[in-house]
C-alpha atoms as a PDB file:
ATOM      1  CA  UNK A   1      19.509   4.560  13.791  1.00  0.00           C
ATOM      2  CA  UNK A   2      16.055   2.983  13.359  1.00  0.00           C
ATOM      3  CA  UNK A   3      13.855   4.436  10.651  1.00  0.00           C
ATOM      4  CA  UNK A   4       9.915   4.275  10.574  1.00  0.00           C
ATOM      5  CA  UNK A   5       7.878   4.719   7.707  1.00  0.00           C
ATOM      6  CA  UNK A   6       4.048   6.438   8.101  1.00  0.00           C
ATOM      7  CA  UNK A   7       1.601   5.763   5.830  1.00  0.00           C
ATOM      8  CA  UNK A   8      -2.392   7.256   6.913  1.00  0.00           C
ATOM      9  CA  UNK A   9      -5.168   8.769   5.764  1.00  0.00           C
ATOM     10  CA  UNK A  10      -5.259  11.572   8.188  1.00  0.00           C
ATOM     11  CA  UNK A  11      -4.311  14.740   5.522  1.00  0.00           C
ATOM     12  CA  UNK A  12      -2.561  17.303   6.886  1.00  0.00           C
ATOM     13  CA  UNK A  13      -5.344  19.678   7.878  1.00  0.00           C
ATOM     14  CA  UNK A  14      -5.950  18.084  10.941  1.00  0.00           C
ATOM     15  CA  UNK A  15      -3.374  17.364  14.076  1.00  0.00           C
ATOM     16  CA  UNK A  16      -3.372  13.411  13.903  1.00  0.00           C
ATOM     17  CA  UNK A  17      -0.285  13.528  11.757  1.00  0.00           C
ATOM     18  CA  UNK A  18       1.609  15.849  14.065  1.00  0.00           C
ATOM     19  CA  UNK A  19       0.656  13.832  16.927  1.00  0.00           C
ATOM     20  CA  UNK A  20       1.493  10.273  16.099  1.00  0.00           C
ATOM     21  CA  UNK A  21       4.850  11.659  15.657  1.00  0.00           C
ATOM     22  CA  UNK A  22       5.102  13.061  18.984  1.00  0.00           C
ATOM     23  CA  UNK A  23       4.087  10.039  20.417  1.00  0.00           C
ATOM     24  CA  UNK A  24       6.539   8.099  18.730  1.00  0.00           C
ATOM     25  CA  UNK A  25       9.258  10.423  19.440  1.00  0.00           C
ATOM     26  CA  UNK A  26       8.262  10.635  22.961  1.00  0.00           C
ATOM     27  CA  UNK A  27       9.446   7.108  23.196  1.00  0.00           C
ATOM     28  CA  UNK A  28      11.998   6.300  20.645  1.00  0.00           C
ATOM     29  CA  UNK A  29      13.479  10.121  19.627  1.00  0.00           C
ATOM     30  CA  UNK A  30      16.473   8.627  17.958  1.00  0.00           C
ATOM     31  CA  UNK A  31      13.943   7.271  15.504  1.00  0.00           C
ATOM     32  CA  UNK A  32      14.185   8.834  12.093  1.00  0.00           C
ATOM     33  CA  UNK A  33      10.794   9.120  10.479  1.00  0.00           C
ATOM     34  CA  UNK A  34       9.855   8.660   6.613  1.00  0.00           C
ATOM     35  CA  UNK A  35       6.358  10.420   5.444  1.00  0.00           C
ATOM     36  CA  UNK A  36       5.647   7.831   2.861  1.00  0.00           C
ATOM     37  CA  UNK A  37       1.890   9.788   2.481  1.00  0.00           C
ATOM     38  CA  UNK A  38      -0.913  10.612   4.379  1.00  0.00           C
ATOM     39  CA  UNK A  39      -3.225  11.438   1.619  1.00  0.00           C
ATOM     40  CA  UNK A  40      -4.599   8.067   1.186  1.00  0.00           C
ATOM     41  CA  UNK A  41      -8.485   8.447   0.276  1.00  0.00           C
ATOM     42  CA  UNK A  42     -10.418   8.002   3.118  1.00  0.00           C
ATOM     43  CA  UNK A  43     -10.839   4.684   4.742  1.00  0.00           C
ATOM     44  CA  UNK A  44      -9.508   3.425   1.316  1.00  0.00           C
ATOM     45  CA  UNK A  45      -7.820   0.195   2.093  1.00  0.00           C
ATOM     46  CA  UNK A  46      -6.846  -1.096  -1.251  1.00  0.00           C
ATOM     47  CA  UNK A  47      -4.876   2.418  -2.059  1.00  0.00           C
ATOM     48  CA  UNK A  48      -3.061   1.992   1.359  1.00  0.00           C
ATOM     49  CA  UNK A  49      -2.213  -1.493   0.484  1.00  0.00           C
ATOM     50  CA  UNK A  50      -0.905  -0.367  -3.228  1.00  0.00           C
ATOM     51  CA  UNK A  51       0.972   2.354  -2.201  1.00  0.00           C
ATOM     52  CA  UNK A  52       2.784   0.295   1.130  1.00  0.00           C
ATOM     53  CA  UNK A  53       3.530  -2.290  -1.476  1.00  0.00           C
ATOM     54  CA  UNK A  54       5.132  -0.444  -3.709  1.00  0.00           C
ATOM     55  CA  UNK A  55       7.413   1.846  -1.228  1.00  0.00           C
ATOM     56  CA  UNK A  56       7.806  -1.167   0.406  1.00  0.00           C
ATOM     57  CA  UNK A  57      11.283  -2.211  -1.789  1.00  0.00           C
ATOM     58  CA  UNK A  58      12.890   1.358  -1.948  1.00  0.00           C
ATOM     59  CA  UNK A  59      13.208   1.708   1.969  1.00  0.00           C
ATOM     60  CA  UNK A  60      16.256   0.721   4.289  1.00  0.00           C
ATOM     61  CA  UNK A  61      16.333  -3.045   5.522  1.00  0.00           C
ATOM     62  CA  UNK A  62      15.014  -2.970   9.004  1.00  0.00           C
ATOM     63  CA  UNK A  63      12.537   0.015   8.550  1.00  0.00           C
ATOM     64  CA  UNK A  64       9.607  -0.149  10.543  1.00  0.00           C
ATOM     65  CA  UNK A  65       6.339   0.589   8.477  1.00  0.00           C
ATOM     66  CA  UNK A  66       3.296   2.124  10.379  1.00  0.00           C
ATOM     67  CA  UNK A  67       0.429   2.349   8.567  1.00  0.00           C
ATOM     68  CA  UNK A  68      -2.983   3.234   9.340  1.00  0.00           C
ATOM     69  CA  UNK A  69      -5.543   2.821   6.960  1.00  0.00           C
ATOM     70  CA  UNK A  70      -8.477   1.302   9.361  1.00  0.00           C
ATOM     71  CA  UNK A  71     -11.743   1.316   9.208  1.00  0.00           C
ATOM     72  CA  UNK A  72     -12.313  -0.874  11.346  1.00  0.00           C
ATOM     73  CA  UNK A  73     -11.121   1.268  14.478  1.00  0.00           C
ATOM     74  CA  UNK A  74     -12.832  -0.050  17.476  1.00  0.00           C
ATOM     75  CA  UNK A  75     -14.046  -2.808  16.185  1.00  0.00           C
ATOM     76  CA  UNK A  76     -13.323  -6.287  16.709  1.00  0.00           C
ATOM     77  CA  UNK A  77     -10.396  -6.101  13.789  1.00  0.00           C
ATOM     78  CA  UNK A  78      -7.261  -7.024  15.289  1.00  0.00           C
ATOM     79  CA  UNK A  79      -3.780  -4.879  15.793  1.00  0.00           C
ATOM     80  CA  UNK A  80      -1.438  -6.730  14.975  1.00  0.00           C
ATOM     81  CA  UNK A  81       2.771  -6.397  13.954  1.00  0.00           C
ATOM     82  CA  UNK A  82       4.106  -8.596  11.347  1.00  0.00           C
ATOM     83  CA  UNK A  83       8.001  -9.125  11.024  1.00  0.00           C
ATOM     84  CA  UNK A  84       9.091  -9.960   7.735  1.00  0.00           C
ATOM     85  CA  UNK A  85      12.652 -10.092   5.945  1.00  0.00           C
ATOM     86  CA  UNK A  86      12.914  -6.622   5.555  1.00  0.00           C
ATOM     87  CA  UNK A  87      11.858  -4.932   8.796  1.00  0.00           C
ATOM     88  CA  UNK A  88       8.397  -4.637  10.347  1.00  0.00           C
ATOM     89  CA  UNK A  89       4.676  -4.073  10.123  1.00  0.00           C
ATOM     90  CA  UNK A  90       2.571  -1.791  12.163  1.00  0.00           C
ATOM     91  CA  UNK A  91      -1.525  -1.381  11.910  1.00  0.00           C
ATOM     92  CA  UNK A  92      -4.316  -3.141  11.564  1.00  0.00           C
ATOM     93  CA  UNK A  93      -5.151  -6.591  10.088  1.00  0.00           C
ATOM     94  CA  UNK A  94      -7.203  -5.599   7.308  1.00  0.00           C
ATOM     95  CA  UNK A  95      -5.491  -6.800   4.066  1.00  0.00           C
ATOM     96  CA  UNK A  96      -3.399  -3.543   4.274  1.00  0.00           C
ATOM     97  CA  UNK A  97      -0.222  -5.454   4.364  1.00  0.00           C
ATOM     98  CA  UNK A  98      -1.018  -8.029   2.009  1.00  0.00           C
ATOM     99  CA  UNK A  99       0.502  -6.685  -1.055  1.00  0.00           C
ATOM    100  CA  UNK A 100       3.861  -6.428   0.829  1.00  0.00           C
ATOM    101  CA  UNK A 101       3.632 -10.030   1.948  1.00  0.00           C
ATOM    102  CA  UNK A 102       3.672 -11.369  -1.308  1.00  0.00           C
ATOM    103  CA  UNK A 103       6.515  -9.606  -1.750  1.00  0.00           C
ATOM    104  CA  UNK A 104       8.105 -10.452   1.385  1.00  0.00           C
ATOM    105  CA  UNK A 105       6.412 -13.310   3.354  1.00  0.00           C
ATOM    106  CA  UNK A 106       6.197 -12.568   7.036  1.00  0.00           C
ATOM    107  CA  UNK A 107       8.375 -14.422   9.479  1.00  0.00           C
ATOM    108  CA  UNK A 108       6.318 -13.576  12.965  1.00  0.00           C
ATOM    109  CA  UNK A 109       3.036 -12.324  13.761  1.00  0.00           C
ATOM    110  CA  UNK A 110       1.693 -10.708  17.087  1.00  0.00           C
ATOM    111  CA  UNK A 111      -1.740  -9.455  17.925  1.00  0.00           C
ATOM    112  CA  UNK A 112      -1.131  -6.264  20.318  1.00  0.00           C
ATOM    113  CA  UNK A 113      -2.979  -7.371  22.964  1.00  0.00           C
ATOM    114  CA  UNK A 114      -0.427  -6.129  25.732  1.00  0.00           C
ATOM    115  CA  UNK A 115      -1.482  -2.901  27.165  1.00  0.00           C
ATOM    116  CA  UNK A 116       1.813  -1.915  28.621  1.00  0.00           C
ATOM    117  CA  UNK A 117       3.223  -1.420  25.395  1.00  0.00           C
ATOM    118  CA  UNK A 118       0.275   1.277  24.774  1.00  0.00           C
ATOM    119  CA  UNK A 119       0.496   5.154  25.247  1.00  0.00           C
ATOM    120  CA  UNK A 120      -2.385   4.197  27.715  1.00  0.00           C
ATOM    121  CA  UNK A 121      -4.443   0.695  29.172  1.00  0.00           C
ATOM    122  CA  UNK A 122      -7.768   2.859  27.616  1.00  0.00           C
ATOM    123  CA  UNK A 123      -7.318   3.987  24.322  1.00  0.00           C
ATOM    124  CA  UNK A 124      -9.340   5.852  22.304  1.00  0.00           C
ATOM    125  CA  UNK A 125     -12.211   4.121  20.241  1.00  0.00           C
ATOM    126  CA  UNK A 126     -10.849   6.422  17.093  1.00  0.00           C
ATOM    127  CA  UNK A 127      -7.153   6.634  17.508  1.00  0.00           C
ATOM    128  CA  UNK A 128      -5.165   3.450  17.477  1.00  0.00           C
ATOM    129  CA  UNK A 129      -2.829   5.299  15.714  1.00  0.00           C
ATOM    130  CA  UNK A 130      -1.870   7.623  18.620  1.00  0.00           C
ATOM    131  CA  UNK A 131      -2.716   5.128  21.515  1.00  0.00           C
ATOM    132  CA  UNK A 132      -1.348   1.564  20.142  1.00  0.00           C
ATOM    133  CA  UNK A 133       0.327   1.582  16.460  1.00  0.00           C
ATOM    134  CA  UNK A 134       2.303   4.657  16.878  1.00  0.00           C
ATOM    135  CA  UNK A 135       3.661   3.297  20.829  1.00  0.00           C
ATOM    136  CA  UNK A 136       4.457  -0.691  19.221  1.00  0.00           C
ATOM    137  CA  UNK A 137       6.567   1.427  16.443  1.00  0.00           C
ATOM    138  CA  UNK A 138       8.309   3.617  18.794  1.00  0.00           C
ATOM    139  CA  UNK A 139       9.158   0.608  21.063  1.00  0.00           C
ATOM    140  CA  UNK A 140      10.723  -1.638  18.152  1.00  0.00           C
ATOM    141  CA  UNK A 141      12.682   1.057  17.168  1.00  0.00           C
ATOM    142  CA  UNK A 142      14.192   0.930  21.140  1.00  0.00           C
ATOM    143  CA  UNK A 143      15.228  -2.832  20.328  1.00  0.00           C
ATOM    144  CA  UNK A 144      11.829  -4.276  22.035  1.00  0.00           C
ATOM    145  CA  UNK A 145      11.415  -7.779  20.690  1.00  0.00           C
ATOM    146  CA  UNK A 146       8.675  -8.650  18.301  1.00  0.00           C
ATOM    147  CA  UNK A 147       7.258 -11.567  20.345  1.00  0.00           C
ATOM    148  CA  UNK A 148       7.002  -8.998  23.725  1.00  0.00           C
ATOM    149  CA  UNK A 149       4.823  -7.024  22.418  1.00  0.00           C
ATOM    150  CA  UNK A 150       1.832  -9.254  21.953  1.00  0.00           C
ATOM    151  CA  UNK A 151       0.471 -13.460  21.464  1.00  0.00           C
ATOM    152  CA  UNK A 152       1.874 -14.760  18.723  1.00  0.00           C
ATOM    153  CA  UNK A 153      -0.151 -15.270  15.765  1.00  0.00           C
ATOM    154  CA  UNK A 154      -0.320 -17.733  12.839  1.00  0.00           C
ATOM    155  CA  UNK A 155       0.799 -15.908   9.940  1.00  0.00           C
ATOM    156  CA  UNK A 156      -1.007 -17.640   7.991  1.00  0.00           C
ATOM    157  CA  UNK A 157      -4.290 -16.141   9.843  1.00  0.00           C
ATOM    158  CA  UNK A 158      -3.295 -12.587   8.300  1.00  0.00           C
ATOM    159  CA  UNK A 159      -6.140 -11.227   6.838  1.00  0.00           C
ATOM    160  CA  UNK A 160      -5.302 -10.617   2.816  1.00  0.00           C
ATOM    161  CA  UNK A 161      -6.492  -8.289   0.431  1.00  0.00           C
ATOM    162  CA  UNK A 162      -5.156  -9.945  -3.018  1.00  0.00           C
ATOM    163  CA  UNK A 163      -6.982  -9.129  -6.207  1.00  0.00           C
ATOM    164  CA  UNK A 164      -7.161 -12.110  -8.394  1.00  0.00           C
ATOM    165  CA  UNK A 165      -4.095 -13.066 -10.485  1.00  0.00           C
ATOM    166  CA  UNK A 166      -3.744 -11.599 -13.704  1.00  0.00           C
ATOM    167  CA  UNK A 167      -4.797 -14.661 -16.647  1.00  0.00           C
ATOM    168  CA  UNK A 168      -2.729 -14.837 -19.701  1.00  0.00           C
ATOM    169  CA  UNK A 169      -4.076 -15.696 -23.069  1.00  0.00           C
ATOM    170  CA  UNK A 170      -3.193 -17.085 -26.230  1.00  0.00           C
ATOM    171  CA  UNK A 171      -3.324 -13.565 -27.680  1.00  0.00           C
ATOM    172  CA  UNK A 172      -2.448 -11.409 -24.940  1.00  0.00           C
ATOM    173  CA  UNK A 173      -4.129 -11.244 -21.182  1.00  0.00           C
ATOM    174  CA  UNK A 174      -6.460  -9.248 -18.839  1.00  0.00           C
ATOM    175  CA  UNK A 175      -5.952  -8.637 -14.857  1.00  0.00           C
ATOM    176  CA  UNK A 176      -7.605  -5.032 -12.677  1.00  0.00           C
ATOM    177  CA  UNK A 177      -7.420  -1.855 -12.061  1.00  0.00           C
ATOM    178  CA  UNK A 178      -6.024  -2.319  -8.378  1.00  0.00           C
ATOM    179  CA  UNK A 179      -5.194   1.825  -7.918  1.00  0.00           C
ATOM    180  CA  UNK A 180      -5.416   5.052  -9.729  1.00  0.00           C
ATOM    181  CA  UNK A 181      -3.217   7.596  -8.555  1.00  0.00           C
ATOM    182  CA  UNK A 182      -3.617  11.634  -8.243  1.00  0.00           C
ATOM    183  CA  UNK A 183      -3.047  11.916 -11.605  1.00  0.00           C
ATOM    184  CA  UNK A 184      -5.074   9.908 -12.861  1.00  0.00           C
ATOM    185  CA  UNK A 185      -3.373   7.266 -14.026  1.00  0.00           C
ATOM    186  CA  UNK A 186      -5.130   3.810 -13.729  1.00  0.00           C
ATOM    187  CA  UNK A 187      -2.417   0.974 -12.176  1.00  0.00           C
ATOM    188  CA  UNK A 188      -3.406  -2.550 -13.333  1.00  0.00           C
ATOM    189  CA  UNK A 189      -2.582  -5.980 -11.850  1.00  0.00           C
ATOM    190  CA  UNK A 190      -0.703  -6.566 -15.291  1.00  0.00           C
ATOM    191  CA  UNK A 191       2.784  -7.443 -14.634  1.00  0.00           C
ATOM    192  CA  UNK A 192       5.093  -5.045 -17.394  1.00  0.00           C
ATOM    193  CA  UNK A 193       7.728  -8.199 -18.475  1.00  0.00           C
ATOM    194  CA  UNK A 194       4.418  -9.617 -20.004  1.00  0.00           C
ATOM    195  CA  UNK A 195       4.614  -6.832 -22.549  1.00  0.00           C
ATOM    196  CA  UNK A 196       8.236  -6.722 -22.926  1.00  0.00           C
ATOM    197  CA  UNK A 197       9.436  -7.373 -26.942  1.00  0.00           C
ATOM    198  CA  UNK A 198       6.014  -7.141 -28.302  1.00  0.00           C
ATOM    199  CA  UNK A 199       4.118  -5.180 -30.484  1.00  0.00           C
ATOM    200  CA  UNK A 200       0.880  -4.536 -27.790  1.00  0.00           C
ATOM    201  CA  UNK A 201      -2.414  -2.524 -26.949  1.00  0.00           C
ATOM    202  CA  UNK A 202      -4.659  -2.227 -23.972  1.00  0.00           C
ATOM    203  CA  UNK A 203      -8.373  -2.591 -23.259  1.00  0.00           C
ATOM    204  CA  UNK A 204     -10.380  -0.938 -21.146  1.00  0.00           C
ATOM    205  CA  UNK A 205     -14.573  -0.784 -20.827  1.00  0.00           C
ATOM    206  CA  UNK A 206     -14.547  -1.411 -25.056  1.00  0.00           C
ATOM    207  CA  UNK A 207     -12.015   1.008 -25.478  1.00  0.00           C
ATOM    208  CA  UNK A 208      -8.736  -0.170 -27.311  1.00  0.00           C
ATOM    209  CA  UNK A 209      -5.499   2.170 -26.695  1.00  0.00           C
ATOM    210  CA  UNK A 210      -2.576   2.396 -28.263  1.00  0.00           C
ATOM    211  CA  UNK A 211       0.857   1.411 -25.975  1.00  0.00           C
ATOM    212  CA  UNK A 212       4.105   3.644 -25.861  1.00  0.00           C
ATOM    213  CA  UNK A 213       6.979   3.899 -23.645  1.00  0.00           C
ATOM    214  CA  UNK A 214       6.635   7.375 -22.210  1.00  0.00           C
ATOM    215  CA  UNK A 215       3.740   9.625 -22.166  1.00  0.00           C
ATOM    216  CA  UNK A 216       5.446  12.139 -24.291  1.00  0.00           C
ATOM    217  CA  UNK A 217       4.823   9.776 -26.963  1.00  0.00           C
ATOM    218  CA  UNK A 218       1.479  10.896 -27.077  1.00  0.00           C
ATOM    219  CA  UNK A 219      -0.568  14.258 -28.079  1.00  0.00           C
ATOM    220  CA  UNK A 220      -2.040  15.882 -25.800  1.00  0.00           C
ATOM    221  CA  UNK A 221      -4.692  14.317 -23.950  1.00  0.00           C
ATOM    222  CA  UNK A 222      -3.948  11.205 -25.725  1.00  0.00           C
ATOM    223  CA  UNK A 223      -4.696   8.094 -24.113  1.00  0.00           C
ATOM    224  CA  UNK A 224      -1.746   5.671 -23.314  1.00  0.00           C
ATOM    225  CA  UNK A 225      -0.977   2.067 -22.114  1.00  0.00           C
ATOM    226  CA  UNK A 226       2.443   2.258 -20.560  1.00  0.00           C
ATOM    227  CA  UNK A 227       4.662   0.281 -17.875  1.00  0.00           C
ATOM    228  CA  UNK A 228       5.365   2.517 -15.637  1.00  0.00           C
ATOM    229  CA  UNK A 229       7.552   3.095 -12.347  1.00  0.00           C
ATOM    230  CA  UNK A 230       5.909   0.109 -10.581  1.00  0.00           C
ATOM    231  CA  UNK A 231       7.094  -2.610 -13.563  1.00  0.00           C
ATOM    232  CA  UNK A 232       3.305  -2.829 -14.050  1.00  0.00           C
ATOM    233  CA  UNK A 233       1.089  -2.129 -17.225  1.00  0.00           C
ATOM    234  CA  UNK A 234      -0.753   1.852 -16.828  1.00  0.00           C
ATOM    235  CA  UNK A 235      -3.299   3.050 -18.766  1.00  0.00           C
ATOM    236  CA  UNK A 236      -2.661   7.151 -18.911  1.00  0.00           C
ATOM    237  CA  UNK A 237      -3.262  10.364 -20.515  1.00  0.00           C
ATOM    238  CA  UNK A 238      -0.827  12.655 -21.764  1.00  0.00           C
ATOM    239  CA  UNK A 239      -1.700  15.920 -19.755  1.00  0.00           C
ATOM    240  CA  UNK A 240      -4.859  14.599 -18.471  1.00  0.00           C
ATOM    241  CA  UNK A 241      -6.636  12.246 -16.041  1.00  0.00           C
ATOM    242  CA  UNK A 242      -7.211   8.585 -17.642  1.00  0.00           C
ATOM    243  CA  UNK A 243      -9.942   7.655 -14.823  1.00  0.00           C
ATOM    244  CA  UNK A 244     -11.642  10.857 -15.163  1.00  0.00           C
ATOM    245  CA  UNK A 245     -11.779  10.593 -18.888  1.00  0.00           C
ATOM    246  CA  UNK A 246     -12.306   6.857 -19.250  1.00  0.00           C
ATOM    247  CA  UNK A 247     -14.561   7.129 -15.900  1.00  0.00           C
ATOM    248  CA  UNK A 248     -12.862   3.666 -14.859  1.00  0.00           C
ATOM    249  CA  UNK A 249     -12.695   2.675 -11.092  1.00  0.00           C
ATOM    250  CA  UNK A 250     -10.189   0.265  -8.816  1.00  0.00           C
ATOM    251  CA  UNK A 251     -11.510  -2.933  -9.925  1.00  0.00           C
ATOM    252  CA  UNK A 252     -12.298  -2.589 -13.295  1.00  0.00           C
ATOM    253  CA  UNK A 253     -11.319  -5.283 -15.718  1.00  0.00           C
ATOM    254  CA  UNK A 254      -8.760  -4.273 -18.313  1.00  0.00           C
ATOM    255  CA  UNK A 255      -6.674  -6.511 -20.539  1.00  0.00           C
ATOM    256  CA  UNK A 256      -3.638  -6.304 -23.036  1.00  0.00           C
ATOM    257  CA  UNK A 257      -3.781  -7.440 -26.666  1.00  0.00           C
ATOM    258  CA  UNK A 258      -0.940  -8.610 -28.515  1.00  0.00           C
ATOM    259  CA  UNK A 259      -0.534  -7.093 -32.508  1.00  0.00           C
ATOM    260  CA  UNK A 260      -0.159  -3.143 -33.264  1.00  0.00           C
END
């Protein structure tokens, strides 16, 4: 029984959400769908990517992921599917699916250039979702081949959205903010084994803050560098909102100091 991950921007106020799972049941309803979120920010790429990467691990083998996140809707962006080893990828080629292929380099790529495959030969100008992502999904859940469903592409050609690599130093190392999620908590490109065994602090906009291993650790409203559930370094505050406090954005530099 296939399973297909969504992953949007749309909120839940509006119909889009409702509808792109119509559509996809209307052609696959044996399909089981997971709601990975659709309260992505807004047009925000780089959250999209963050948060596909890191569900990307905890679904079945074989799950197809749909996300739209795009921008670029109408434009000369391309749609595209991407097969890697652990199922598929749905949505457009905007560096939304880069964080999972580091994780998981593709295998196949296919621009969806063939109309049959569409809910209809003329869709919408806003709604890929509905008209082409949501139809390719539904249709590799039936057992439709990758390469049917568009040209091949050169994965290689994949548009990628990587922040730079974290740099380690002789007394400790610095990477990005690359998310902040609703609670505030400020996701770095610092990988967690980096701090593992040491004595440690963060850094943050000339602000030095204390690590711990849970946020209970701390006092209320307390400011925290942590590793949390994505095995990367967090800065955090105990009952509060670390961006809002700190006023620190996706893309920030932050770093990690070795010494108590």
């Amino acid at each position: 029984m296939p399973f297909i991950s969504l992953l949007t921007d749309f909120g839940l106020e509006d119909p889009y959400v409702g509808i792109v799972k119509g559509v996809i049941w209307g052609i696959a309803p044996q399909a089981q769908l997971i709601d990975l979120s659709h309260e992505i920010p807004p047009q925000d790429v780089a959250a999209a990517r963050f948060a596909l990467m890191t569900a990307y691990p905890h679904l079945p083998s074989g799950t197809i992921h749909l996300a739209v996140v795009d921008p670029g809707v109408g434009s000369s962006r391309r749609a595209v599917a991407v097969q890697t080893q652990g199922g598929y990828l749905v949505g457009p080629d905007n560096g939304l699916f880069s964080g999972v292929l580091e994780q998981s380099p593709p295998l196949a790529a296919v621009e969806l250039n063939r109309p049959r495959y569409w809910r209809t030969p003329s869709p919408s100008r806003t709604f890929h979702g509905r008209d082409i992502f949501a139809p390719v999904a539904a249709h590799l859940a039936n057992g439709i081949p990758l390469a049917e469903l568009g040209d091949p592409l050169e994965v290689a050609e994949l548009v990628r959205w990587d922040w730079p690599p974290p740099q380690a130093e002789p007394d400790g190392g610095r990477g990005v903010i690359q998310a902040i999620d609703r609670f505030g908590n400020g996701i770095t490109t610092l990988p967690g084994n980096w701090v593992e065994g040491r004595n440690w602090r963060a850094w943050i906009k000339g602000i030095t803050i204390r690590s711990a291993a849970t946020f209970a650790e701390g006092s209320e409203g307390e400011l925290l560098a942590l590793v949390g559930s994505s095995g990367l370094v967090e800065i955090v505050q105990n009952r509060g909102n670390a961006s809002r406090t700190l006023d620190f954005k996706v893309g920030d530099e932050v770093g990690v100091q070795w010494g108590s």
